[in-house]
Protein backbone atom coordinates (compact mmCIF):
# COMPACT_ATOMS: atom_id res chain seq x y z
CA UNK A 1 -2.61 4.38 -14.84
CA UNK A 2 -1.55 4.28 -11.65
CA UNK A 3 2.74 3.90 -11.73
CA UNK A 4 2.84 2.62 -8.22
CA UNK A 5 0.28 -0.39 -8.73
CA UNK A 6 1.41 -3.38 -10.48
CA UNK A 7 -0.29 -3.28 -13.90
CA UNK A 8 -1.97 -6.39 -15.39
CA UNK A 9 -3.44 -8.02 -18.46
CA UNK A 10 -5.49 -11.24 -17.66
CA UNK A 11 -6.22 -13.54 -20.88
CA UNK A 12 -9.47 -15.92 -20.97
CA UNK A 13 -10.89 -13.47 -19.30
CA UNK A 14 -14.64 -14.19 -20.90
CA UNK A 15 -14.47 -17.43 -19.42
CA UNK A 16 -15.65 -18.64 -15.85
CA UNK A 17 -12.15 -18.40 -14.38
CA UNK A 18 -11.45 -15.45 -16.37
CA UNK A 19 -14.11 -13.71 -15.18
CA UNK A 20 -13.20 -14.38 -11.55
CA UNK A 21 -9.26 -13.83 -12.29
CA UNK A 22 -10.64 -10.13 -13.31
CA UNK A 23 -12.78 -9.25 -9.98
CA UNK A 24 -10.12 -10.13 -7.78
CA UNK A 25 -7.07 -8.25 -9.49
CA UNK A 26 -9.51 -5.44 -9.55
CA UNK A 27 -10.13 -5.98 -5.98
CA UNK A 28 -6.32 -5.72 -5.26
CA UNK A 29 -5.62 -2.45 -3.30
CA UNK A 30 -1.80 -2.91 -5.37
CA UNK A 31 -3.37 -3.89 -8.77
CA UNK A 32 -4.38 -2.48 -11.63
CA UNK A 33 -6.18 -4.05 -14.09
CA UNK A 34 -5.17 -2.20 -17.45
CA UNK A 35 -6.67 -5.02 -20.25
CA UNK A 36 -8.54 -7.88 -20.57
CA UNK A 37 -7.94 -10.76 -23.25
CA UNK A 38 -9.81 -13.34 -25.06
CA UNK A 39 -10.35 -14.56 -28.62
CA UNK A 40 -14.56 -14.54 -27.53
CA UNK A 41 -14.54 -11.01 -28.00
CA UNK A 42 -14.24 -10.84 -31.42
CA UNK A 43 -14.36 -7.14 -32.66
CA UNK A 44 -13.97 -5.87 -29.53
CA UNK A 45 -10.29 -5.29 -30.48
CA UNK A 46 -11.27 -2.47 -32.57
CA UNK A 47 -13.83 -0.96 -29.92
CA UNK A 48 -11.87 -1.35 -26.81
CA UNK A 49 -14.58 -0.21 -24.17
CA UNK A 50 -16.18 -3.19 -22.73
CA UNK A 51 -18.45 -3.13 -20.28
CA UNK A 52 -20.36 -5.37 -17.74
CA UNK A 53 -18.91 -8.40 -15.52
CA UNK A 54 -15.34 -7.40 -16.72
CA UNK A 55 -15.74 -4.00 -15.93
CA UNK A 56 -14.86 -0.81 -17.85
CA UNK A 57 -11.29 -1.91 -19.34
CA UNK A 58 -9.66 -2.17 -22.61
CA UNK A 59 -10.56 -5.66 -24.44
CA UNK A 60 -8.80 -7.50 -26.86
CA UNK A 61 -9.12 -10.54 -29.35
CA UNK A 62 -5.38 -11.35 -29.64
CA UNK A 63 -3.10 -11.02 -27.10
CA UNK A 64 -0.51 -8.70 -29.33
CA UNK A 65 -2.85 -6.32 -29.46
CA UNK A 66 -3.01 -5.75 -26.23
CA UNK A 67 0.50 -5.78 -25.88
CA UNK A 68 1.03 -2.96 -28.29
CA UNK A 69 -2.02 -1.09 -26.62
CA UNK A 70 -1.42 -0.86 -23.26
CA UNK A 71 2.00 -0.91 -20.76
CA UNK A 72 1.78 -3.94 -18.45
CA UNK A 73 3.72 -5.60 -15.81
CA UNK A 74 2.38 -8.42 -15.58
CA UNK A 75 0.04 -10.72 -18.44
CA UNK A 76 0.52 -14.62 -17.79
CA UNK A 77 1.88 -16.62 -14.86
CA UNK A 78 1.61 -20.49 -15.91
CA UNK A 79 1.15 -22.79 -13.35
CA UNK A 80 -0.82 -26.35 -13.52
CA UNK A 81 -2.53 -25.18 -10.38
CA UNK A 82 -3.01 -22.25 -8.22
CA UNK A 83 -4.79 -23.46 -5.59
CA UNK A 84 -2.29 -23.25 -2.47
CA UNK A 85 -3.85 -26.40 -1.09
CA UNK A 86 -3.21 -28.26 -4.68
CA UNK A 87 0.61 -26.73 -4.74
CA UNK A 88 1.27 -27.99 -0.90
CA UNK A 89 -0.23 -31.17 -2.28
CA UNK A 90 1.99 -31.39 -4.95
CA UNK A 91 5.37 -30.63 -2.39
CA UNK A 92 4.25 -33.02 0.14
CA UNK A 93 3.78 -35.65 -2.80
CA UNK A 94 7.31 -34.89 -3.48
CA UNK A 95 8.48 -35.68 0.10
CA UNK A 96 6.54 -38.31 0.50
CA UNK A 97 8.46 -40.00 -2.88
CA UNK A 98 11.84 -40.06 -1.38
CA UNK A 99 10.05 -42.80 1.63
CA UNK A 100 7.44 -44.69 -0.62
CA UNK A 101 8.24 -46.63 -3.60
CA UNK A 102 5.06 -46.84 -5.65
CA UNK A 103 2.70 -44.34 -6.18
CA UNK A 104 -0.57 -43.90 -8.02
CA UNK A 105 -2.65 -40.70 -8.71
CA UNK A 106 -6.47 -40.26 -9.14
CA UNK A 107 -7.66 -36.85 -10.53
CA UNK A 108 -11.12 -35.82 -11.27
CA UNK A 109 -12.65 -32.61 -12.59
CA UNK A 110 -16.19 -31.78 -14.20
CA UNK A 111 -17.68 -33.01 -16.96
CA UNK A 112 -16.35 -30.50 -19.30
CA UNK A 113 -12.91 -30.22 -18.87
CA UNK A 114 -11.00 -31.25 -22.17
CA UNK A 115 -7.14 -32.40 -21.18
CA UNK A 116 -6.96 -35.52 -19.36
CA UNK A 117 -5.00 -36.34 -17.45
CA UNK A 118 -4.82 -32.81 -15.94
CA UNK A 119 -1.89 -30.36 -15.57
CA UNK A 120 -2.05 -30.57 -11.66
CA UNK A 121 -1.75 -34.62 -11.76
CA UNK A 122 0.95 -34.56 -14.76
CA UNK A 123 3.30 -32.01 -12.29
CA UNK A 124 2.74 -34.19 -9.49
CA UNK A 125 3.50 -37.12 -11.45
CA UNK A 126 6.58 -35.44 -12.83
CA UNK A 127 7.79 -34.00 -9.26
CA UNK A 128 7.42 -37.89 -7.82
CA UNK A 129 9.63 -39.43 -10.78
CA UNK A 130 12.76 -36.44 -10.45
CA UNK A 131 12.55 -37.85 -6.76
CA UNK A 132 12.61 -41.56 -7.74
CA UNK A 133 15.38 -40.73 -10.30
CA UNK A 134 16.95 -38.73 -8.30
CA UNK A 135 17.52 -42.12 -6.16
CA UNK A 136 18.57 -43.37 -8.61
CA UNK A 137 15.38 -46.19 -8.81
CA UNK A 138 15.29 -48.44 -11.76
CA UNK A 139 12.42 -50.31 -10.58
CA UNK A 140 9.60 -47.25 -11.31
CA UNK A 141 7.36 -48.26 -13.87
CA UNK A 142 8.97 -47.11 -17.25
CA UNK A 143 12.19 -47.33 -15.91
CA UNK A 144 13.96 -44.44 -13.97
CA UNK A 145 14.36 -42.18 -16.78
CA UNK A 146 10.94 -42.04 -17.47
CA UNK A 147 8.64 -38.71 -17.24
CA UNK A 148 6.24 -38.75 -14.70
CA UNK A 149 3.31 -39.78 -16.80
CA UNK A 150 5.18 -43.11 -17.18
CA UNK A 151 6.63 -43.72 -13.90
CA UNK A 152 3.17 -42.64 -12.23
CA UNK A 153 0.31 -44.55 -12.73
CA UNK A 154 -2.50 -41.75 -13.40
CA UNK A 155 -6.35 -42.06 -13.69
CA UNK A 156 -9.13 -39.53 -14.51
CA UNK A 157 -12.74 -39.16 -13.92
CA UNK A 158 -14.80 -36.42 -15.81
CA UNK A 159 -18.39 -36.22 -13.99
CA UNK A 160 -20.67 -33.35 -13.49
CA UNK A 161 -21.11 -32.37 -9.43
CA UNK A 162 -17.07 -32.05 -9.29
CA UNK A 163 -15.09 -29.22 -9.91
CA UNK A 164 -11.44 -30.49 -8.95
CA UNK A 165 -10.05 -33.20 -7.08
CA UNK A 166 -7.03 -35.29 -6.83
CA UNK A 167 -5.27 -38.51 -4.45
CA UNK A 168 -1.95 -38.82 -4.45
CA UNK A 169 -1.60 -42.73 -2.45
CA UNK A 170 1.68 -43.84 -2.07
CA UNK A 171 2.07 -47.46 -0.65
CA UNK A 172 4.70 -49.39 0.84
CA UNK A 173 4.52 -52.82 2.69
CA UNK A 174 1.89 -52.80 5.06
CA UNK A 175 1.03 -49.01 4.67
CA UNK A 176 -0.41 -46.60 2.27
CA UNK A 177 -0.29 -42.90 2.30
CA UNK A 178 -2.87 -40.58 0.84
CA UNK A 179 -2.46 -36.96 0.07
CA UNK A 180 -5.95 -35.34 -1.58
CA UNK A 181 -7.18 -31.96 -2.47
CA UNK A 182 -10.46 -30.80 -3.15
CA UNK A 183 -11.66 -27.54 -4.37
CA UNK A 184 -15.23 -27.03 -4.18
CA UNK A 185 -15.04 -23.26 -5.18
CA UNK A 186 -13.15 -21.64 -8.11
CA UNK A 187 -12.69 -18.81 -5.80
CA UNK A 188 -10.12 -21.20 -4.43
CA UNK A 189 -7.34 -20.33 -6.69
CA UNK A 190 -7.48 -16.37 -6.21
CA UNK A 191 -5.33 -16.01 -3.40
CA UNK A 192 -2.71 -18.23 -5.27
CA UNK A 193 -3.28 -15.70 -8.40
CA UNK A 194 -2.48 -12.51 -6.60
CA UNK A 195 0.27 -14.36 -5.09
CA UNK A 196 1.99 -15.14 -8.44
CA UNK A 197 1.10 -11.46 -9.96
CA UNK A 198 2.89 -10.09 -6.52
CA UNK A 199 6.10 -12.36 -7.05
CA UNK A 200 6.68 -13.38 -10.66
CA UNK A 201 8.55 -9.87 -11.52
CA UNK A 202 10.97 -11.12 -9.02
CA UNK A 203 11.60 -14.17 -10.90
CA UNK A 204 14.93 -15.29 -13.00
CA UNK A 205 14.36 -17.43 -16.39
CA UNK A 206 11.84 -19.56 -17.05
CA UNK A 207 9.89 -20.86 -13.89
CA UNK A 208 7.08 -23.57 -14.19
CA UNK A 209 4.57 -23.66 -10.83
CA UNK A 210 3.45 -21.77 -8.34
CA UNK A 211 5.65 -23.98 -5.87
CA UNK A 212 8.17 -21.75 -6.76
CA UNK A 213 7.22 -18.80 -4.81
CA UNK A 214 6.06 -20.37 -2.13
């Protein structure tokens, strides 16, 4: 191990983000990958050595075990979306609630993804409401104290040919307003990954979103 390299554990790493999570910590000139984690490895807990598109790293089942294997800085960052484009999204959805006083969001992701409506459009939701209570608006659907699932109208669309989109349109008397990302590349989110592993030791409590760190 290398003491002046931040030293991280990536979980799901068997799966397609995983994977790609893995090749670009390992990239990292200030990284160093030191485990991998995922419950698709089975008995790999007891034979460590795994090989292949991971690379030549310690793999685990369970995440404890990892934990009690090897000395890491750094394991998970949770954020509904690392995508910078997705986060400045999200923050200009937020400025845009304090001028716009109804807002609906359309999200849509491949045909596989399980949760709907997805993290990304269930932060943006909730950033838009904190504005609209914040202002103290009664009027939002569900009231002002509602979360953002309730005050924001939210649809979802699972089809195969997508990997992640979303529309924020806000609309007002005579105007709308529409604020959309699109990713067409997983490879998208990397740069927002390294940028949380970078900054989260720097962090106080308990943080939600990559907006954050911004």
């Amino acid at each position: 191990m290398n003491p002046q390299k931040i030293r991280v554990v990536v979980t799901g790493a068997a799966g397609q983000m995983g994977r790609i999570v893995v090749g670009a910590v390992s990239a990292a000139d200030d990284m160093e990958l030191v485990g991998v984690v995922d419950p698709r490895f089975g008995s790999a807990a007891a034979h460590p050595e795994t090989t292949g598109a991971l690379g030549s790293v310690p793999s685990f089942e369970a995440l404890e075990n990892a934990l009690d294997a090897v000395e890491a800085d750094v394991v998970a960052f949770v954020a509904p979306n690392f995508a910078l484009g997705a986060v400045l999204m999200m923050l200009l959805s937020q400025q845009a609630a304090r001028h716009f006083p109804d807002a609906e969001i359309i999200e849509l992701h491949h045909e596989h993804k399980k949760d709907a409506p997805s993290g990304t459009a269930k932060r943006t939701a909730d950033l838009i409401a904190e504005v609209w209570r914040e202002a103290g608006r009664g009027d939002a659907a569900g009231g002002a104290d509602a979360g953002g699932a309730d005050a924001v109208p939210t649809h979802s669309v699972r089809l195969p040919g997508i990997i992640a989109e979303q529309q924020v349109i806000f609309g007002a008397r005579g105007q709308t307003l529409t604020i959309e990302h699109r990713t067409t590349s997983r490879e998208s989110f990397m740069p927002g990954v390294l940028l949380a592993v970078r900054k989260v030791r720097s962090l106080q409590g308990f943080v939600v979103g990559l907006e954050n760190i911004l």
